[in-house]
N, C-alpha and C. Protein backbone atom coordinates (compact mmCIF):
# COMPACT_ATOMS: atom_id res chain seq x y z
N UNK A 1 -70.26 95.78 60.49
CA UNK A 1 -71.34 95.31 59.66
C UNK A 1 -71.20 93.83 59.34
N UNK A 2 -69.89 93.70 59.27
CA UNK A 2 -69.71 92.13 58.79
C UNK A 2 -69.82 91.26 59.93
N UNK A 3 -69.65 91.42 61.14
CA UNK A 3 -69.78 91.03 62.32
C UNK A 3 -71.53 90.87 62.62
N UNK A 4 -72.29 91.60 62.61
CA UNK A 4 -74.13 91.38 62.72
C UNK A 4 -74.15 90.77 61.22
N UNK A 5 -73.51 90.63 60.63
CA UNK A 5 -74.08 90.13 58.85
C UNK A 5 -73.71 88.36 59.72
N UNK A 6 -72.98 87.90 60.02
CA UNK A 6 -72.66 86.47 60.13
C UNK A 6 -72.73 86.24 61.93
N UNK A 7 -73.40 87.02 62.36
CA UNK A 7 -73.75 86.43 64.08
C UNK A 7 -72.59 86.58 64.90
N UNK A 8 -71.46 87.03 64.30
CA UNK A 8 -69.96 87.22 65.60
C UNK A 8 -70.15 88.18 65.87
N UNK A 9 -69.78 87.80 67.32
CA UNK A 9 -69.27 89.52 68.16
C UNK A 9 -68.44 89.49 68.53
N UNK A 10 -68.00 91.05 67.95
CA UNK A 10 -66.87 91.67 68.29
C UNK A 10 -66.77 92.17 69.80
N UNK A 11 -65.89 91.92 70.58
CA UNK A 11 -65.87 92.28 71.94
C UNK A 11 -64.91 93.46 72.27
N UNK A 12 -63.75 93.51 71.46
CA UNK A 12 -63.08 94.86 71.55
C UNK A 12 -62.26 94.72 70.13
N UNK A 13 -61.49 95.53 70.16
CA UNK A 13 -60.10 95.90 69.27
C UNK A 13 -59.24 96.55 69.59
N UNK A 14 -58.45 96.15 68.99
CA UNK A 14 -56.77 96.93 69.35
C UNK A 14 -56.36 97.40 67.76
N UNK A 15 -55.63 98.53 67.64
CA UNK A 15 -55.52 98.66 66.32
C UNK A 15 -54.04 99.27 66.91
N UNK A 16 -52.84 99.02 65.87
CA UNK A 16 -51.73 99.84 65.78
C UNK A 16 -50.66 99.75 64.31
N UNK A 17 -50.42 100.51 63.93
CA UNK A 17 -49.54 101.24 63.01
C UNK A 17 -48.34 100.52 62.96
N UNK A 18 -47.64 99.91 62.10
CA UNK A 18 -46.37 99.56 62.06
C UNK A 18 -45.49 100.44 61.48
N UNK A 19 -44.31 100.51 61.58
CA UNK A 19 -43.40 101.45 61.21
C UNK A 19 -43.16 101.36 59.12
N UNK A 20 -43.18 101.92 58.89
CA UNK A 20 -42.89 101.21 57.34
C UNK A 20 -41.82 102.43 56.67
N UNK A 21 -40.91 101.67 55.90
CA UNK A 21 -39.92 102.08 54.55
C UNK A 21 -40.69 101.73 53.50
N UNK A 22 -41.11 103.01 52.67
CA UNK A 22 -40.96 102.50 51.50
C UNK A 22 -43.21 103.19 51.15
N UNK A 23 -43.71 102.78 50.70
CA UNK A 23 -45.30 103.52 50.34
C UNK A 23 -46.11 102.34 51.18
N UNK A 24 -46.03 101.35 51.84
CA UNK A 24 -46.72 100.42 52.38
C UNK A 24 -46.81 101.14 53.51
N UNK A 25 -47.95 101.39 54.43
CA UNK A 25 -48.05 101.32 55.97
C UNK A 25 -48.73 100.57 56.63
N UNK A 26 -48.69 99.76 57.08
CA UNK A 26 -49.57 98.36 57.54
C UNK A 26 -50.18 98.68 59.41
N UNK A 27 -51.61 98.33 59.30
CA UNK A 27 -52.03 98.62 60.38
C UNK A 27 -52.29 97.24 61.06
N UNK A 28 -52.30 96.78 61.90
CA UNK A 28 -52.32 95.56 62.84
C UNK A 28 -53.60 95.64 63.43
N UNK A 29 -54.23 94.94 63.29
CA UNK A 29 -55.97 94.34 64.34
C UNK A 29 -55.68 93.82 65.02
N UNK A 30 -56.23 93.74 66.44
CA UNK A 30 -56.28 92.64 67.40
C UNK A 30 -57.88 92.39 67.70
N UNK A 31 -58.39 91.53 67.35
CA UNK A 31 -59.92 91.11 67.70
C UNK A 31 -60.05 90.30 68.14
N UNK A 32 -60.77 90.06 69.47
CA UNK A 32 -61.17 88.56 70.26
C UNK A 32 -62.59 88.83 69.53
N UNK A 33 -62.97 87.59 69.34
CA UNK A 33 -64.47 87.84 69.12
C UNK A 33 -65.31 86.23 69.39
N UNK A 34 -66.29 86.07 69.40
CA UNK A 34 -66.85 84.91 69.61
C UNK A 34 -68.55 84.64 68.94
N UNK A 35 -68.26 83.01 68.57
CA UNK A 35 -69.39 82.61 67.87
C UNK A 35 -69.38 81.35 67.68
N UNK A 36 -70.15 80.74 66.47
CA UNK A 36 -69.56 79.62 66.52
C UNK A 36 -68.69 79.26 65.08
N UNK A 37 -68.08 78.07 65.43
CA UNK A 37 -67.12 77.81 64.30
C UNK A 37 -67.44 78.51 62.92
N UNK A 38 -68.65 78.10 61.87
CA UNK A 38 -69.03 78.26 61.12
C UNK A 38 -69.20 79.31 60.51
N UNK A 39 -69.28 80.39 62.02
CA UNK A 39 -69.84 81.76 62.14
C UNK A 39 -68.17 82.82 61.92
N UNK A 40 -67.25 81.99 62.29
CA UNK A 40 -66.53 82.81 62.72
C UNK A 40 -65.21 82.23 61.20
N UNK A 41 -66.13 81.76 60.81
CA UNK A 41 -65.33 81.11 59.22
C UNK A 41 -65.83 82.23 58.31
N UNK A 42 -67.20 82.21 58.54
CA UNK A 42 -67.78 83.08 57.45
C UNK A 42 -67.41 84.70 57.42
N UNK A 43 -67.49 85.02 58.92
CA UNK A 43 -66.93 86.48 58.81
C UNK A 43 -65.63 86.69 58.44
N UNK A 44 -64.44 85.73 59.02
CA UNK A 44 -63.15 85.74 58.06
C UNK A 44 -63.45 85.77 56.32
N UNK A 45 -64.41 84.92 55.96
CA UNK A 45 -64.25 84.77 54.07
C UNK A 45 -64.84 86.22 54.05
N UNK A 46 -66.00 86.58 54.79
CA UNK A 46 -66.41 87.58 53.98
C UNK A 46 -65.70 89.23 54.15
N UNK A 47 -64.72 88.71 55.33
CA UNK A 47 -63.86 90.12 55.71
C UNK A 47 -62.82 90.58 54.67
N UNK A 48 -62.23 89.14 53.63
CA UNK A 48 -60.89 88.90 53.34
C UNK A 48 -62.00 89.22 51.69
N UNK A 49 -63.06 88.77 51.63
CA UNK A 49 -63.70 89.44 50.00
C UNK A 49 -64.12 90.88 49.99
N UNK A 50 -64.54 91.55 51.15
CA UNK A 50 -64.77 93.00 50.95
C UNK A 50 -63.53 93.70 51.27
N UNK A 51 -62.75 93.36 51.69
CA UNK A 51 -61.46 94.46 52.32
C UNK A 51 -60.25 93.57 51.76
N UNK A 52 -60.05 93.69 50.48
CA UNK A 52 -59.07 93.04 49.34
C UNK A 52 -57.51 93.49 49.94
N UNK A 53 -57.24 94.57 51.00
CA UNK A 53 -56.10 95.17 51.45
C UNK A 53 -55.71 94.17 52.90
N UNK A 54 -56.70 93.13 52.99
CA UNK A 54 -56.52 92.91 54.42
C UNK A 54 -55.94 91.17 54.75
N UNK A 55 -55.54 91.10 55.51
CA UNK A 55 -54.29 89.82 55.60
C UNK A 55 -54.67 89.08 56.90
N UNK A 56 -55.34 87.51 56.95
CA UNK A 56 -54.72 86.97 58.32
C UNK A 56 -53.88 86.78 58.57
N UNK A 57 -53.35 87.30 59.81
CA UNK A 57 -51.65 87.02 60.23
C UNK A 57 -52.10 85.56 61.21
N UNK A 58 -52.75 85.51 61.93
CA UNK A 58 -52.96 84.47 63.12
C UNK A 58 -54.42 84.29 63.36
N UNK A 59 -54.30 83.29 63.98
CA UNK A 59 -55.90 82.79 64.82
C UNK A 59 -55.57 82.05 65.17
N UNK A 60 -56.33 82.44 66.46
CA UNK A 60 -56.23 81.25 67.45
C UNK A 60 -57.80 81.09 68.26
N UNK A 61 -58.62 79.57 68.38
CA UNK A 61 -58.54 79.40 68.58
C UNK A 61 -59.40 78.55 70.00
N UNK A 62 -60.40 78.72 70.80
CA UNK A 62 -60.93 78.18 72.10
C UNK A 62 -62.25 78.25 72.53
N UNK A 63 -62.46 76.36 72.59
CA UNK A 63 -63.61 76.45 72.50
C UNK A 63 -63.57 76.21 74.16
N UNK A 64 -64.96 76.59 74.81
CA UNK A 64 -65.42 76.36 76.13
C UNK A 64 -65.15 74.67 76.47
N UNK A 65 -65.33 74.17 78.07
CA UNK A 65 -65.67 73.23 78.22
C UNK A 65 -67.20 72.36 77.85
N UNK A 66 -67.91 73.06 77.85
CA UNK A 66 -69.30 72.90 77.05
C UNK A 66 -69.45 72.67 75.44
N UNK A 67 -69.08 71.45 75.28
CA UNK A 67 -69.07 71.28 73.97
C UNK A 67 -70.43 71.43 72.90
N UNK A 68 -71.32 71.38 73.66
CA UNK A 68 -73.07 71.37 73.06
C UNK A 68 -73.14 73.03 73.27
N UNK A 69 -72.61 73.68 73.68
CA UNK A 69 -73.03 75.16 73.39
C UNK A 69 -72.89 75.27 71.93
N UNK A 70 -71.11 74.91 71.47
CA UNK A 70 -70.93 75.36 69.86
C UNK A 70 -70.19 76.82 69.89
N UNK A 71 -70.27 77.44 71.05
CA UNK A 71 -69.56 78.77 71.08
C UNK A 71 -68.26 78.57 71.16
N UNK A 72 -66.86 79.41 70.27
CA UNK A 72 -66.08 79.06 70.18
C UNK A 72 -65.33 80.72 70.49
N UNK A 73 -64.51 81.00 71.59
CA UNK A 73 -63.78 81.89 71.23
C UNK A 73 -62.30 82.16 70.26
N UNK A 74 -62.36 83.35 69.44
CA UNK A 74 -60.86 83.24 69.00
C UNK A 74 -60.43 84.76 69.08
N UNK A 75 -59.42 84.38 68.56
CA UNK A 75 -58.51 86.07 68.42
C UNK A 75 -58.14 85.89 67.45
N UNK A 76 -58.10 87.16 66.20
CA UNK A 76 -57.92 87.35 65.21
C UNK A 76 -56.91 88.45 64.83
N UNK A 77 -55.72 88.06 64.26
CA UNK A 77 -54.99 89.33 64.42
C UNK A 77 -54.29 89.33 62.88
N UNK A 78 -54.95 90.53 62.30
CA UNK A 78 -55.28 90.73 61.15
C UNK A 78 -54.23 92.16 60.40
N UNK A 79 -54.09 92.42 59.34
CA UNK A 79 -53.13 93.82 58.96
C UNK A 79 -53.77 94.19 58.09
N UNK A 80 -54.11 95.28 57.67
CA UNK A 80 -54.74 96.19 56.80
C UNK A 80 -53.38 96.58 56.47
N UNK A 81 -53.44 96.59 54.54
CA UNK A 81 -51.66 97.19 53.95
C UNK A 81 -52.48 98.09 52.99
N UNK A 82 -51.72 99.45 53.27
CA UNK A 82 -52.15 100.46 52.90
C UNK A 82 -51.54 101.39 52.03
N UNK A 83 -51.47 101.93 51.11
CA UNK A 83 -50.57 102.81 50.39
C UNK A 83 -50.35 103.95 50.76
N UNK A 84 -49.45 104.86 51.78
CA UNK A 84 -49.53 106.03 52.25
C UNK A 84 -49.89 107.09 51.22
N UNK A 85 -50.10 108.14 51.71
CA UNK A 85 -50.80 109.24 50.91
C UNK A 85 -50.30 110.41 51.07
């Protein structure tokens, strides 16, 4: 939803489970997605204000040789920290 709310698309995901000690279980995102700069700012702020559990670990990152497009790809690799149940 937050992805059609600010014009990025999501092109796939990877999701996996980290091992955890202790009531934390942290899940790992992997998202390439693409848009433009602005676009791909806004879906980070507005990912990190509705999902208060969720963490950028990295981004990276690449824009085309076509600088007048404005399309920028990145990868976003993100952790959801969770309280087991």
């Amino acid at each position: 939803g937050i992805g059609a709310a600010t014009g990025v698309k999501l092109l796939s995901a990877s999701y996996k489970t980290q091992p955890a000690e202790g009531r934390i279980v942290r899940y790992e995102i992997v998202l390439p997605v693409a848009g433009s700069y602005p676009q791909i700012r806004d879906f980070l702020k507005r990912s990190l204000a509705e999902i208060p559990v969720l963490s950028v670990d990295q981004l990276t990152l690449k824009r085309e040789n076509d600088r007048g497009a404005g399309q920028v790809h990145a990868e976003l690799r993100l952790t959801l920290h969770m309280v087991k149940s």
